[in-house]
PDB file of N, CA and C in Angstrom:
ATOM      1  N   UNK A   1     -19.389  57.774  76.034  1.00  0.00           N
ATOM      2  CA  UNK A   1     -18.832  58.588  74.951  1.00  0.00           C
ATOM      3  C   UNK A   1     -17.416  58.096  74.656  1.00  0.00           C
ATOM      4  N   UNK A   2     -17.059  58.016  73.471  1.00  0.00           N
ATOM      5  CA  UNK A   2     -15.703  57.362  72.384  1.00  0.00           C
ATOM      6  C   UNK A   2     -14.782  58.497  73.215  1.00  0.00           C
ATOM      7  N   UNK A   3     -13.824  57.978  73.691  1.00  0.00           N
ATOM      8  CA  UNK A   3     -12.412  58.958  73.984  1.00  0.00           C
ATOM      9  C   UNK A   3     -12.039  59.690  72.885  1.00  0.00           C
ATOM     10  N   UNK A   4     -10.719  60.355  72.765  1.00  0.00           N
ATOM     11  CA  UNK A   4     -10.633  61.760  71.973  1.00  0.00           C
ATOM     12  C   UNK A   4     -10.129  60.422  70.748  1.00  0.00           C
ATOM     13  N   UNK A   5      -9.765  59.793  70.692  1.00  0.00           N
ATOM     14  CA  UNK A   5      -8.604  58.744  69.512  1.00  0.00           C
ATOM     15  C   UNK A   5      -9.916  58.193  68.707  1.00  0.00           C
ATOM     16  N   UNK A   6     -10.280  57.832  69.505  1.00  0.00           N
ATOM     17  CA  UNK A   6     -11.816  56.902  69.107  1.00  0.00           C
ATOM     18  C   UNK A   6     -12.391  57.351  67.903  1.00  0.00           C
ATOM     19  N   UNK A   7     -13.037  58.410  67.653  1.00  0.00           N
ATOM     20  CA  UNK A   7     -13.607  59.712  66.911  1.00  0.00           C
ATOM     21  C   UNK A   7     -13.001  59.745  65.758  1.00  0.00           C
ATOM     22  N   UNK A   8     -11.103  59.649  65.511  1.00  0.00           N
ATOM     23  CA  UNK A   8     -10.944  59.808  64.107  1.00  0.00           C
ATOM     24  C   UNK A   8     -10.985  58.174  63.799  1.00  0.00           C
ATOM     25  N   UNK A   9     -10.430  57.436  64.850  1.00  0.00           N
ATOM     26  CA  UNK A   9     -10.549  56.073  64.134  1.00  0.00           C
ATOM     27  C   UNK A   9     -11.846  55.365  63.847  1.00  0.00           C
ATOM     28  N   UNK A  10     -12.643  55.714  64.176  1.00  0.00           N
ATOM     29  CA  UNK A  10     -14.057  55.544  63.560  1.00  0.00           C
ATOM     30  C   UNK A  10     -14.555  56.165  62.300  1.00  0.00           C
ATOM     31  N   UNK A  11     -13.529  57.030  62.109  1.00  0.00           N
ATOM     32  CA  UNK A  11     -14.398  57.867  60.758  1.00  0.00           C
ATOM     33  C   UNK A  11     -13.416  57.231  59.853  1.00  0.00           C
ATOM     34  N   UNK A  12     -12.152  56.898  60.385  1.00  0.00           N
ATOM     35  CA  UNK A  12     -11.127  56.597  58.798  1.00  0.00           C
ATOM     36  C   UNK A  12     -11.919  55.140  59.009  1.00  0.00           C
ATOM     37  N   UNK A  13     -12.094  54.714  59.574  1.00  0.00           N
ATOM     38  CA  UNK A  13     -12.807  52.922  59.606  1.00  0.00           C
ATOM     39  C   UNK A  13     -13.962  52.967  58.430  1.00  0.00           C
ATOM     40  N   UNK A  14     -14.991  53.742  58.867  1.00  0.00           N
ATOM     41  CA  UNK A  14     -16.594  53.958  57.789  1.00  0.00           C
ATOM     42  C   UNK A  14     -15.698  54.772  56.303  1.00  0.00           C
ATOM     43  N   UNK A  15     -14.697  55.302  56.647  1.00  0.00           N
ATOM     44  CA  UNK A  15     -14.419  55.457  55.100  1.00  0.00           C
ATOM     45  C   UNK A  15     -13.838  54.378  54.666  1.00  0.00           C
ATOM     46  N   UNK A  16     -13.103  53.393  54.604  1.00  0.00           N
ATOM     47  CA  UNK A  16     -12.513  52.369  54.381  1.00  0.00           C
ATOM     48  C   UNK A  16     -13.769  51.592  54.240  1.00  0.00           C
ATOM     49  N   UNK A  17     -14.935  51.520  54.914  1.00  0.00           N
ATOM     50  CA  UNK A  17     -15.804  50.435  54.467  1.00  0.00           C
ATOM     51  C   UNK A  17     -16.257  50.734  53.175  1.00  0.00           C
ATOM     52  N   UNK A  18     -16.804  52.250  53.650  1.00  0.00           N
ATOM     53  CA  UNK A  18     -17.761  52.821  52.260  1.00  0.00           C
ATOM     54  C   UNK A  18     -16.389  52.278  50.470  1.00  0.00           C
ATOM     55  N   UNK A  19     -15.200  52.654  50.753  1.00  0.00           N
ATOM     56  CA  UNK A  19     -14.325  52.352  49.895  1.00  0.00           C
ATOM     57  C   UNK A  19     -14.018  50.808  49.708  1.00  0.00           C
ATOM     58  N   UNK A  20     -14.493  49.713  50.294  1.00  0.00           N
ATOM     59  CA  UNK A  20     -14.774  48.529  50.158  1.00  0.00           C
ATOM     60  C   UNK A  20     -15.713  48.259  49.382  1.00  0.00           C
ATOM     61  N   UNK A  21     -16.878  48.881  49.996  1.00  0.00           N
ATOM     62  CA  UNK A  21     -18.239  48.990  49.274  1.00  0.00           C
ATOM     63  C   UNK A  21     -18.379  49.174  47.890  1.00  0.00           C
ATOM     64  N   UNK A  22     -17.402  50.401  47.512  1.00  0.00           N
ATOM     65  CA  UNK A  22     -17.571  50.305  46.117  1.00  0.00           C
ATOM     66  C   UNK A  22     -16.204  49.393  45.254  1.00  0.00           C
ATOM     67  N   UNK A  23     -15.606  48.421  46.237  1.00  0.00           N
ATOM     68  CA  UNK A  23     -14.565  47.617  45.534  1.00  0.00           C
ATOM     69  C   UNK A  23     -13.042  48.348  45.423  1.00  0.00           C
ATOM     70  N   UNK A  24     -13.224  49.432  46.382  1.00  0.00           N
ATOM     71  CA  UNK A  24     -11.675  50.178  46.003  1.00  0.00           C
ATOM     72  C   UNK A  24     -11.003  49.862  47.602  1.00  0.00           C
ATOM     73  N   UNK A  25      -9.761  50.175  47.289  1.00  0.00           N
ATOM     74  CA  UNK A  25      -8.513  49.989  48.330  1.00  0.00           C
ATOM     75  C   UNK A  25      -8.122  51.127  48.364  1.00  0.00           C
ATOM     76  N   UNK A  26      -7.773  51.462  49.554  1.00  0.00           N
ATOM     77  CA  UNK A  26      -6.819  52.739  49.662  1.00  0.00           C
ATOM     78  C   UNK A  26      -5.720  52.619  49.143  1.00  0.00           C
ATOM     79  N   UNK A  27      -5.000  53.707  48.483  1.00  0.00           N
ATOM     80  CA  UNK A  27      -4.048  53.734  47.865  1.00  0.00           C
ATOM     81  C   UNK A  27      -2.910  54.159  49.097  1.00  0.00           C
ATOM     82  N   UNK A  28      -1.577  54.732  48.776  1.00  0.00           N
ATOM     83  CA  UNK A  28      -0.571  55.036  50.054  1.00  0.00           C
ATOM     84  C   UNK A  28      -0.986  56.530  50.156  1.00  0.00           C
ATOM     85  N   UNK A  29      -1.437  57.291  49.069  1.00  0.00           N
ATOM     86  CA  UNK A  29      -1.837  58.731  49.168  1.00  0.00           C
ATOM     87  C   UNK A  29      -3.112  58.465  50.271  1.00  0.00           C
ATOM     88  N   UNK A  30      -3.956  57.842  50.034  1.00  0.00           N
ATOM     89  CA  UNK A  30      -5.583  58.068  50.928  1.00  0.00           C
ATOM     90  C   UNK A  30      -5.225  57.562  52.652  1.00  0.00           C
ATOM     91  N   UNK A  31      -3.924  56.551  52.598  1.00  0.00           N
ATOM     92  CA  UNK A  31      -3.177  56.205  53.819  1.00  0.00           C
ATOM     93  C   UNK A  31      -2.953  56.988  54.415  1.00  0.00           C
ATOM     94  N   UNK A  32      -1.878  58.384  53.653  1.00  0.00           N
ATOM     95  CA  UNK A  32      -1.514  59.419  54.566  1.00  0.00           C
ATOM     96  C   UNK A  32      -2.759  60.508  55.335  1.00  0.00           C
ATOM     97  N   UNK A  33      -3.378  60.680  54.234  1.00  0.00           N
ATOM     98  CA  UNK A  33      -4.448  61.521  54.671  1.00  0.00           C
ATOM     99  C   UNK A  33      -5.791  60.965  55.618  1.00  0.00           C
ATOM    100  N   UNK A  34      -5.837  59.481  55.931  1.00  0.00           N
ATOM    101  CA  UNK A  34      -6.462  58.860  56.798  1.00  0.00           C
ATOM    102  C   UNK A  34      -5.952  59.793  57.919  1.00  0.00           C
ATOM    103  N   UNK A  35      -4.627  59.908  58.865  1.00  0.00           N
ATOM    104  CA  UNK A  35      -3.660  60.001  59.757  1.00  0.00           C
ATOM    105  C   UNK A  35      -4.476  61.385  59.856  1.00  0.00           C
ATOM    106  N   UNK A  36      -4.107  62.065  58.748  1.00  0.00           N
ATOM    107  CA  UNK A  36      -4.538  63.679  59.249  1.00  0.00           C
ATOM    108  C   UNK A  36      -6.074  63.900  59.197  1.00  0.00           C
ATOM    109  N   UNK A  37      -7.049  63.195  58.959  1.00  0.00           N
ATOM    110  CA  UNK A  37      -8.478  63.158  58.876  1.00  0.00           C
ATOM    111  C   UNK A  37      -8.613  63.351  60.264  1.00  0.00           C
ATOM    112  N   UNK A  38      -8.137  61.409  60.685  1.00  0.00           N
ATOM    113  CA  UNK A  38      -8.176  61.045  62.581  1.00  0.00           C
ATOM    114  C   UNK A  38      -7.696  62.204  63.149  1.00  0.00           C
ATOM    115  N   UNK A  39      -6.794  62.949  62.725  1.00  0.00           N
ATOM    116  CA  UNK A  39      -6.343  63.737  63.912  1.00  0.00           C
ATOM    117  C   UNK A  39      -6.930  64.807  63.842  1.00  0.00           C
ATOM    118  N   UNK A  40      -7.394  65.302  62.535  1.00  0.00           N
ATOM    119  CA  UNK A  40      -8.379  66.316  62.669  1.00  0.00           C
ATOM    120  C   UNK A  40      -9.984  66.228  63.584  1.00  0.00           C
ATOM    121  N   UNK A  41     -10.667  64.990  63.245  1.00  0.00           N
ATOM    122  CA  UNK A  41     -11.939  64.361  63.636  1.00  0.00           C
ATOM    123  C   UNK A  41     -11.459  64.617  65.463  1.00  0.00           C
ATOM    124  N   UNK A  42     -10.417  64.271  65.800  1.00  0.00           N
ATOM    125  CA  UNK A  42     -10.022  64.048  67.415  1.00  0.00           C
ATOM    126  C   UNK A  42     -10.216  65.055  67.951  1.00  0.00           C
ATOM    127  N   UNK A  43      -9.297  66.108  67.000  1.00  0.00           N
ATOM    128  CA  UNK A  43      -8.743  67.629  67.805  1.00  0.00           C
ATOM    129  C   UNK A  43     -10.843  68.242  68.016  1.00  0.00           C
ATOM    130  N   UNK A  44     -11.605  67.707  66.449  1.00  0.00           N
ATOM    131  CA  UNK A  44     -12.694  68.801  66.416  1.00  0.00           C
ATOM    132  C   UNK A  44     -13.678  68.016  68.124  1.00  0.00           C
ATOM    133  N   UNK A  45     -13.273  67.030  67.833  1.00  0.00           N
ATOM    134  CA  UNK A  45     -13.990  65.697  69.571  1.00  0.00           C
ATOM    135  C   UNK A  45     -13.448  66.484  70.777  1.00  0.00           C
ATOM    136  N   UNK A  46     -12.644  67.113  70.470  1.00  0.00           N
ATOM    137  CA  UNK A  46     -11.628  67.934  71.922  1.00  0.00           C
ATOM    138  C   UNK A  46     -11.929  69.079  71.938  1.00  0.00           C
ATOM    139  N   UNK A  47     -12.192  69.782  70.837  1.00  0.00           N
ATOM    140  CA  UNK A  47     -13.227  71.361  71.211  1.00  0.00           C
ATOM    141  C   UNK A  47     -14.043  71.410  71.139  1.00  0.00           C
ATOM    142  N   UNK A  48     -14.924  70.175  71.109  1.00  0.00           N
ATOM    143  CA  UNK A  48     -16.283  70.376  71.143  1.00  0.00           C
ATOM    144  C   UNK A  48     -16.537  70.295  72.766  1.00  0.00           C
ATOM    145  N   UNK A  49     -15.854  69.060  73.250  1.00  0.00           N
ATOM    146  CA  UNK A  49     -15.780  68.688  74.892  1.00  0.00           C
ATOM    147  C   UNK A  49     -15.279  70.701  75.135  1.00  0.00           C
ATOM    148  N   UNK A  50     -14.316  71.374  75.019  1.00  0.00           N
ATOM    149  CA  UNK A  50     -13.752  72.773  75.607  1.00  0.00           C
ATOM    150  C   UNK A  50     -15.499  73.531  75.254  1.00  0.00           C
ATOM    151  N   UNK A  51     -15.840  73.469  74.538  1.00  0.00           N
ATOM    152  CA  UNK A  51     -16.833  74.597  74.025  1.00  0.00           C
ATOM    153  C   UNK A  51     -18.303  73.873  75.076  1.00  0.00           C
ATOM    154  N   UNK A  52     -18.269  72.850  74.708  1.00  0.00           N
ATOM    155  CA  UNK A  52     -19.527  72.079  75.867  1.00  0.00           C
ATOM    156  C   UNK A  52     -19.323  72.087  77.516  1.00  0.00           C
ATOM    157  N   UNK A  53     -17.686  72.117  78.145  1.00  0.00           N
ATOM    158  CA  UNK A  53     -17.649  72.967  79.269  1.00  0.00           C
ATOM    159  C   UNK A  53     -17.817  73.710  79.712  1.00  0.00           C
ATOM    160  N   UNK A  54     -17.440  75.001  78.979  1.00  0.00           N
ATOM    161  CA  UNK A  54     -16.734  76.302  78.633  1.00  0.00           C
ATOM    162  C   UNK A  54     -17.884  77.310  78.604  1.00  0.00           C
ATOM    163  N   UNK A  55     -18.790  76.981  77.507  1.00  0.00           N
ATOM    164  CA  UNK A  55     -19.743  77.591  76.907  1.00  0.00           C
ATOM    165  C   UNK A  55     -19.277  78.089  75.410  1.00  0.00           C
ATOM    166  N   UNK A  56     -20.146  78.598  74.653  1.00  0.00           N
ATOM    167  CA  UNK A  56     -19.936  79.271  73.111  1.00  0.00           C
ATOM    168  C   UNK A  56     -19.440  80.530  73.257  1.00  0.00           C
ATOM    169  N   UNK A  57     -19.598  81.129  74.448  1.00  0.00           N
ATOM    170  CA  UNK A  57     -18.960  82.566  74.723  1.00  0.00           C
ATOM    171  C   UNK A  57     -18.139  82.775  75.936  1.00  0.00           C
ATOM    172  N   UNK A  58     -16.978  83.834  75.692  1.00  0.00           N
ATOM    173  CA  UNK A  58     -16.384  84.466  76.789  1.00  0.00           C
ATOM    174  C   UNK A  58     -16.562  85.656  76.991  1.00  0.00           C
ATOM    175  N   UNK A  59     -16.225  85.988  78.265  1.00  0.00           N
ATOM    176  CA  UNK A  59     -16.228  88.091  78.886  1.00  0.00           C
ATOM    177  C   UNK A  59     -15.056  87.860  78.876  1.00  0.00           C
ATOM    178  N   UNK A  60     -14.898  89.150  78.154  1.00  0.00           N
ATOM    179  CA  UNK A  60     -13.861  89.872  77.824  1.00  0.00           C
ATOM    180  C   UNK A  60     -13.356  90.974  79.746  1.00  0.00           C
ATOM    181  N   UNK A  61     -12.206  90.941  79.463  1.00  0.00           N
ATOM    182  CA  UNK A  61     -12.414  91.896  81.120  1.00  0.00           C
ATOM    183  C   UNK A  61     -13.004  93.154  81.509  1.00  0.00           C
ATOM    184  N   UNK A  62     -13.670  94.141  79.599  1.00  0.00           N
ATOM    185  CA  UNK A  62     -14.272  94.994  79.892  1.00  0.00           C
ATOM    186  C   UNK A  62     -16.020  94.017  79.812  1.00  0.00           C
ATOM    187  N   UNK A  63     -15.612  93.358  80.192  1.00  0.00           N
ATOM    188  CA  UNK A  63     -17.232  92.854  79.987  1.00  0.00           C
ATOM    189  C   UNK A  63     -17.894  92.407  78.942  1.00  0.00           C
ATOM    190  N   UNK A  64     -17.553  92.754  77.828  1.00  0.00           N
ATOM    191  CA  UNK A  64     -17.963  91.839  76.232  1.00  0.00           C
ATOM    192  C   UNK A  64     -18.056  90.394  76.284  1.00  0.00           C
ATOM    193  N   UNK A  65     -19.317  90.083  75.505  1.00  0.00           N
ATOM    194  CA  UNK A  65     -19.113  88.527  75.848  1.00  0.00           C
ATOM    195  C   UNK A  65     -18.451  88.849  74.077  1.00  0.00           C
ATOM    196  N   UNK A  66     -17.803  87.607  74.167  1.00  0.00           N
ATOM    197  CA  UNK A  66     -17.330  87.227  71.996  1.00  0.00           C
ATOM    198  C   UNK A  66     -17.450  86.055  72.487  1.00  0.00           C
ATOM    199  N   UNK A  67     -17.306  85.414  70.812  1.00  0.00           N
ATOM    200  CA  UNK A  67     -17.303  83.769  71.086  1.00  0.00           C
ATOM    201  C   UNK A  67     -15.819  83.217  71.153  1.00  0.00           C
ATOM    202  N   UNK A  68     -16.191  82.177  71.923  1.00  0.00           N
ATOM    203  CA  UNK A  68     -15.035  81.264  72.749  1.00  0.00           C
ATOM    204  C   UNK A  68     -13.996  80.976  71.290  1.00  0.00           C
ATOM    205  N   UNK A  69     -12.721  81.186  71.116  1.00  0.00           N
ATOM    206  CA  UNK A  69     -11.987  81.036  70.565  1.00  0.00           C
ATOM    207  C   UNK A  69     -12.165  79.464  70.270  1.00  0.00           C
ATOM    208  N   UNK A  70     -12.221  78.812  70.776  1.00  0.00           N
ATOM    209  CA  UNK A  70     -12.071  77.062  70.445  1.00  0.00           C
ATOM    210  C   UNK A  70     -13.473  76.398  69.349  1.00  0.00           C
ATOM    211  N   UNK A  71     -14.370  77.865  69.622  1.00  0.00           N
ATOM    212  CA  UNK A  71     -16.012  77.484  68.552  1.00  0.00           C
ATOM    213  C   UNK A  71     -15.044  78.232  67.216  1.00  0.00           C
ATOM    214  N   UNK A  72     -14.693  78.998  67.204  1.00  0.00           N
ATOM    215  CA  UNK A  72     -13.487  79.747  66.031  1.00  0.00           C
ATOM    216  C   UNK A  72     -12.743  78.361  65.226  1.00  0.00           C
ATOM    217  N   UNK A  73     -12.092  77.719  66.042  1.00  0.00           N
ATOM    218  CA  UNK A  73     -10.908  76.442  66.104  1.00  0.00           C
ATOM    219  C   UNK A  73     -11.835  75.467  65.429  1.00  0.00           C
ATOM    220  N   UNK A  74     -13.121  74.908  65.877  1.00  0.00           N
ATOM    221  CA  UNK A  74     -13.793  74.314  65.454  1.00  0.00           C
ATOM    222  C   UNK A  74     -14.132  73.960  63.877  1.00  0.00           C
ATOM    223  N   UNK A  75     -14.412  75.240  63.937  1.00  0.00           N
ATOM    224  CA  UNK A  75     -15.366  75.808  62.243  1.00  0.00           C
ATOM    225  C   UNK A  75     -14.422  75.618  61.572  1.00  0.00           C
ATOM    226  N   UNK A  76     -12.996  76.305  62.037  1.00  0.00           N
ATOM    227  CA  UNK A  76     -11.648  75.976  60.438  1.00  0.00           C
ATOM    228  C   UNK A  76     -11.617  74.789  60.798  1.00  0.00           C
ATOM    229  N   UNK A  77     -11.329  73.558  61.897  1.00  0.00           N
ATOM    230  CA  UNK A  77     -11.068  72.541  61.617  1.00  0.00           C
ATOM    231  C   UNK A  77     -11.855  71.364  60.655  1.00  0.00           C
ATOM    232  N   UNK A  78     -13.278  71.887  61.086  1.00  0.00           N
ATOM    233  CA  UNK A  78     -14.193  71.660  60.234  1.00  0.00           C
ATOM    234  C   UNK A  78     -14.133  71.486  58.408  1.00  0.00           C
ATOM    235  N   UNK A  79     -13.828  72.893  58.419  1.00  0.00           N
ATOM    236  CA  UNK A  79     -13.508  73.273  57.251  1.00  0.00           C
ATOM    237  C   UNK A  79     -12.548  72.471  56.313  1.00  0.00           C
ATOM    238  N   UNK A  80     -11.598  72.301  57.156  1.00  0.00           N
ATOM    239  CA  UNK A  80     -10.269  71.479  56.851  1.00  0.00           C
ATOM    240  C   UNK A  80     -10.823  70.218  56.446  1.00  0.00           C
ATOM    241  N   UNK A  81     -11.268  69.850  57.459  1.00  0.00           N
ATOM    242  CA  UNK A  81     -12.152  68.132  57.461  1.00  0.00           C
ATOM    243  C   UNK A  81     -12.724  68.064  56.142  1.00  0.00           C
ATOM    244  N   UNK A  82     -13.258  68.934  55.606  1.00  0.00           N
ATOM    245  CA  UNK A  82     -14.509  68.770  54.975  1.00  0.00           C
ATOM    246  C   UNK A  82     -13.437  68.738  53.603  1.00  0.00           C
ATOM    247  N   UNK A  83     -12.330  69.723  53.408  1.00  0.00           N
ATOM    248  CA  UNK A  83     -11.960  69.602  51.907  1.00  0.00           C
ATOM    249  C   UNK A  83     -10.874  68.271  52.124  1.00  0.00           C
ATOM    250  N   UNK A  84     -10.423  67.698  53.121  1.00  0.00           N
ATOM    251  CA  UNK A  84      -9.707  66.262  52.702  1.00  0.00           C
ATOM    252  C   UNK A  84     -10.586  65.668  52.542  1.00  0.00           C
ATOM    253  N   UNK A  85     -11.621  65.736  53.266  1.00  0.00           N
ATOM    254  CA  UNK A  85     -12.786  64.504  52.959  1.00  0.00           C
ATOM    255  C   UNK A  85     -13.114  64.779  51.345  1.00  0.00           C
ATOM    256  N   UNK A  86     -13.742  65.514  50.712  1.00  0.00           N
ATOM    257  CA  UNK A  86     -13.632  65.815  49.561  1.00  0.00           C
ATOM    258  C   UNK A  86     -12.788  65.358  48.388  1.00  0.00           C
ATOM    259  N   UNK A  87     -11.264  65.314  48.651  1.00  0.00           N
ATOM    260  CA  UNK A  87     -10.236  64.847  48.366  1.00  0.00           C
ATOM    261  C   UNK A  87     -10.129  63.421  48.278  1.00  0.00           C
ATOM    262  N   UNK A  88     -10.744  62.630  48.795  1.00  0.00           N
ATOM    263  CA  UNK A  88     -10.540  61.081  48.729  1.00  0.00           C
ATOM    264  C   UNK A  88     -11.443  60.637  47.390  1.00  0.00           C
ATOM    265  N   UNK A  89     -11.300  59.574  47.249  1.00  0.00           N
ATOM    266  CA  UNK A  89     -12.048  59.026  46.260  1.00  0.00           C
ATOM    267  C   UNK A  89     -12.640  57.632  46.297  1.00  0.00           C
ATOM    268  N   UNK A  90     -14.311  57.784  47.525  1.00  0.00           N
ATOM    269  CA  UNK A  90     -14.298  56.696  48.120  1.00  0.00           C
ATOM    270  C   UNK A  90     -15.465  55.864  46.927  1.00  0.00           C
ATOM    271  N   UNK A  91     -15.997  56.827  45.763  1.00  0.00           N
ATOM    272  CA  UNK A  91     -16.972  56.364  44.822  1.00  0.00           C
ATOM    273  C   UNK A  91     -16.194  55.891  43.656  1.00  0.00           C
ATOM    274  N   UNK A  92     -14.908  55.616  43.701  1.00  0.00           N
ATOM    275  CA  UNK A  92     -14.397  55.184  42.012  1.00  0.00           C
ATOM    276  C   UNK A  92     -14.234  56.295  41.362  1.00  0.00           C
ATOM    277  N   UNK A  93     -14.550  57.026  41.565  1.00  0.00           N
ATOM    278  CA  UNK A  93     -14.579  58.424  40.456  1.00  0.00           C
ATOM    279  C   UNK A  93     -13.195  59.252  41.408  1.00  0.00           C
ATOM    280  N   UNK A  94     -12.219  58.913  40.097  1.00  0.00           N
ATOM    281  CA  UNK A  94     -10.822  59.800  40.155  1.00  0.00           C
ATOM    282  C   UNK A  94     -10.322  61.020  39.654  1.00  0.00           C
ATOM    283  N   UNK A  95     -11.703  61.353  38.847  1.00  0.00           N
ATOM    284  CA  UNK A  95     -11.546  62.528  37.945  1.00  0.00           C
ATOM    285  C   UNK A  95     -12.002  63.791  38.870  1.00  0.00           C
ATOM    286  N   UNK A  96     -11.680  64.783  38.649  1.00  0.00           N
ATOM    287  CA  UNK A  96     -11.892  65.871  39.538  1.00  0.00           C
ATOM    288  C   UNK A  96     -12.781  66.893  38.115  1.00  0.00           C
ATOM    289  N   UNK A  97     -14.220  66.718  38.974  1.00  0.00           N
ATOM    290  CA  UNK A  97     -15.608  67.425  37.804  1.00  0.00           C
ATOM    291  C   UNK A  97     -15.395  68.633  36.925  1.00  0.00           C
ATOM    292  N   UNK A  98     -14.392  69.368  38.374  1.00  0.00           N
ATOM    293  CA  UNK A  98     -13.857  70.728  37.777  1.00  0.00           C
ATOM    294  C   UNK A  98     -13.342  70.553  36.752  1.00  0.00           C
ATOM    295  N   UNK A  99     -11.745  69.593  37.186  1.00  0.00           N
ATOM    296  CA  UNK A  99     -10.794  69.951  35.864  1.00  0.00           C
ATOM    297  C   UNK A  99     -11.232  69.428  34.646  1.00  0.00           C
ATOM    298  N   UNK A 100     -12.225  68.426  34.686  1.00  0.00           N
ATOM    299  CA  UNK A 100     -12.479  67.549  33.607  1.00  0.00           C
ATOM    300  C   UNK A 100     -13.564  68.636  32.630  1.00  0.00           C
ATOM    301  N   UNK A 101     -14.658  69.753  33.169  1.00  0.00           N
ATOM    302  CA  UNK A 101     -15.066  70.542  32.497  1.00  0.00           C
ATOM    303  C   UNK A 101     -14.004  71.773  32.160  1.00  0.00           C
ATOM    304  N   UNK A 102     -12.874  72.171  32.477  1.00  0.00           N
ATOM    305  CA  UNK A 102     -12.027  73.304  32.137  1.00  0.00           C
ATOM    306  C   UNK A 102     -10.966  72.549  30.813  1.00  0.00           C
ATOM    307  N   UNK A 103     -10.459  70.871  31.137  1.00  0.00           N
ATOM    308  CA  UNK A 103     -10.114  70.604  29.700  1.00  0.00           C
ATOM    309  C   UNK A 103     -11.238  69.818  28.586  1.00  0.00           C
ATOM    310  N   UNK A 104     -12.485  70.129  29.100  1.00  0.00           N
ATOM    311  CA  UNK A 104     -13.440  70.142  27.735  1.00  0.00           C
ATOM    312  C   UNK A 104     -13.338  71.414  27.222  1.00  0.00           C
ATOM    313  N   UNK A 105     -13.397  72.487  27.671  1.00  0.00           N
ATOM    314  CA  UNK A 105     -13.503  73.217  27.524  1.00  0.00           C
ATOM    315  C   UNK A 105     -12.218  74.219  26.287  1.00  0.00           C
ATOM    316  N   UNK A 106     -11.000  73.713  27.150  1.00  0.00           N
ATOM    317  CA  UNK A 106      -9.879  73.830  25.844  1.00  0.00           C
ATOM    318  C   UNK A 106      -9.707  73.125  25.132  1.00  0.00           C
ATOM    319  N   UNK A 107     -10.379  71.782  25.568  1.00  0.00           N
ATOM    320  CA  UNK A 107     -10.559  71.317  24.055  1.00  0.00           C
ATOM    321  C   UNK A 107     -11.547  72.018  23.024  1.00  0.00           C
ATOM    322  N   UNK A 108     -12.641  72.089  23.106  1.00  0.00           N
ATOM    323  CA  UNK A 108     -13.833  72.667  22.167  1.00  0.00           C
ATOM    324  C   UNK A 108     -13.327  74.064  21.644  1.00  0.00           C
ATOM    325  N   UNK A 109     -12.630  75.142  22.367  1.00  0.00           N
ATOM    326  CA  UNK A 109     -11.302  75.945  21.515  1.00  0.00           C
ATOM    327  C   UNK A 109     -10.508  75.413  20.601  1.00  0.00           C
ATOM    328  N   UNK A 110      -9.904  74.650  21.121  1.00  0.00           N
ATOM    329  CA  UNK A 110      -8.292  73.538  19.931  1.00  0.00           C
ATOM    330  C   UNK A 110      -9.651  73.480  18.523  1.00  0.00           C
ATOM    331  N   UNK A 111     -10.349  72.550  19.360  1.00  0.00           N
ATOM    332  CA  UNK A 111     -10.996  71.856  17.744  1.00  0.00           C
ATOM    333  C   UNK A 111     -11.585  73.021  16.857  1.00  0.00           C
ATOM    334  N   UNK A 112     -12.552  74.448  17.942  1.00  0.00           N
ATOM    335  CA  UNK A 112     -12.859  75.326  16.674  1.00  0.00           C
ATOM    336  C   UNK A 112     -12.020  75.992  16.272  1.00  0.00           C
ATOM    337  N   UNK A 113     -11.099  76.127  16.731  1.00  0.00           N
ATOM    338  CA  UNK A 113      -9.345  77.052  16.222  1.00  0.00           C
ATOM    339  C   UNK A 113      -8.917  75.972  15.024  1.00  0.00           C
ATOM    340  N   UNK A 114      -8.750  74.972  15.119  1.00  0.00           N
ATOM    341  CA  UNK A 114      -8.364  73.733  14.182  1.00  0.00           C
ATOM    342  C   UNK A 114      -9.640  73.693  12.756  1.00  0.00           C
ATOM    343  N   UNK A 115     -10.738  74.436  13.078  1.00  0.00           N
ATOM    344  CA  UNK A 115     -12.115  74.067  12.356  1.00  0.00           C
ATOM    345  C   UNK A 115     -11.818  75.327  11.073  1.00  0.00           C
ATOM    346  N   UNK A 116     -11.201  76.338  12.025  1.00  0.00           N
ATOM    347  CA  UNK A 116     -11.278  77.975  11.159  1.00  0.00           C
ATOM    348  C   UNK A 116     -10.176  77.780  10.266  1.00  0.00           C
ATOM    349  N   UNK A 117      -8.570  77.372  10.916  1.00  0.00           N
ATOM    350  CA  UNK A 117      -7.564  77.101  10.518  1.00  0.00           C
ATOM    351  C   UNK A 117      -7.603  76.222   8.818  1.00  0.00           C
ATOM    352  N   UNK A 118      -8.347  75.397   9.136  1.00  0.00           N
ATOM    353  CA  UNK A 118      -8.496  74.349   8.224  1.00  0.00           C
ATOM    354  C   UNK A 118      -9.517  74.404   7.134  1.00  0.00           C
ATOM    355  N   UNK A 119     -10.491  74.978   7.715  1.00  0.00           N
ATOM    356  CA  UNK A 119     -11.688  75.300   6.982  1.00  0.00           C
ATOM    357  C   UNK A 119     -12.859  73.908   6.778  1.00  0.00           C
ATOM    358  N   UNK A 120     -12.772  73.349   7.809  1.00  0.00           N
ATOM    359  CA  UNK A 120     -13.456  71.978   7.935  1.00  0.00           C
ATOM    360  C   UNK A 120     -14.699  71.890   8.289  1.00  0.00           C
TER     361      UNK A 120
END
């Protein structure tokens, strides 16, 4: 098994290929966020090892089992992971789907506001 370092530098590596793949270079923005990917990918490699020791649950001292705080740690880090990963742009496509349908959208207002205005 890959040590705790191993884990993010393997994932910023396959993103850098896949971003080869389609002919792109990282820019200095996708640089920085490599750094915090790896260290995210590491920390989630390090509670998974706490939660695979540990177990998914703790007793509480009245006796309750809940789940292990570090399966908690996991899921947001996860989470985290998942919207930088999101954030990169390893397909060429720089446009963000959202914003690009919200200014069609004020556009097709402008032009029928411009249509009534004008009478066109």
């Amino acid at each position: 098994m890959p040590d705790g370092t191993a884990v993010g530098a393997g994932l910023v590596a396959r993103i850098i290929e896949d971003m080869a793949a389609h002919g792109l270079e990282p820019d200095q923005r996708d640089r920085e966020l490599f750094d915090v990917i790896a260290d995210i990918a590491n920390e989630i490699e390090q509670l998974g090892k706490t939660v695979a020791d540990e177990g998914r649950t703790t007793v509480l001292r009245d006796g309750r089992p809940v789940v292990h705080g570090a399966v908690v740690e996991m899921r947001l880090q996860r989470a985290a992971l998942a919207k930088l990963l999101s954030g990169l742009s390893i397909d060429g496509q720089n446009k963000n789907p959202v914003k690009q349908r919200a200014a069609q959208t004020r556009w097709v207002a402008h032009n029928a506001a411009k249509r009534g205005m004008y009478g066109a």
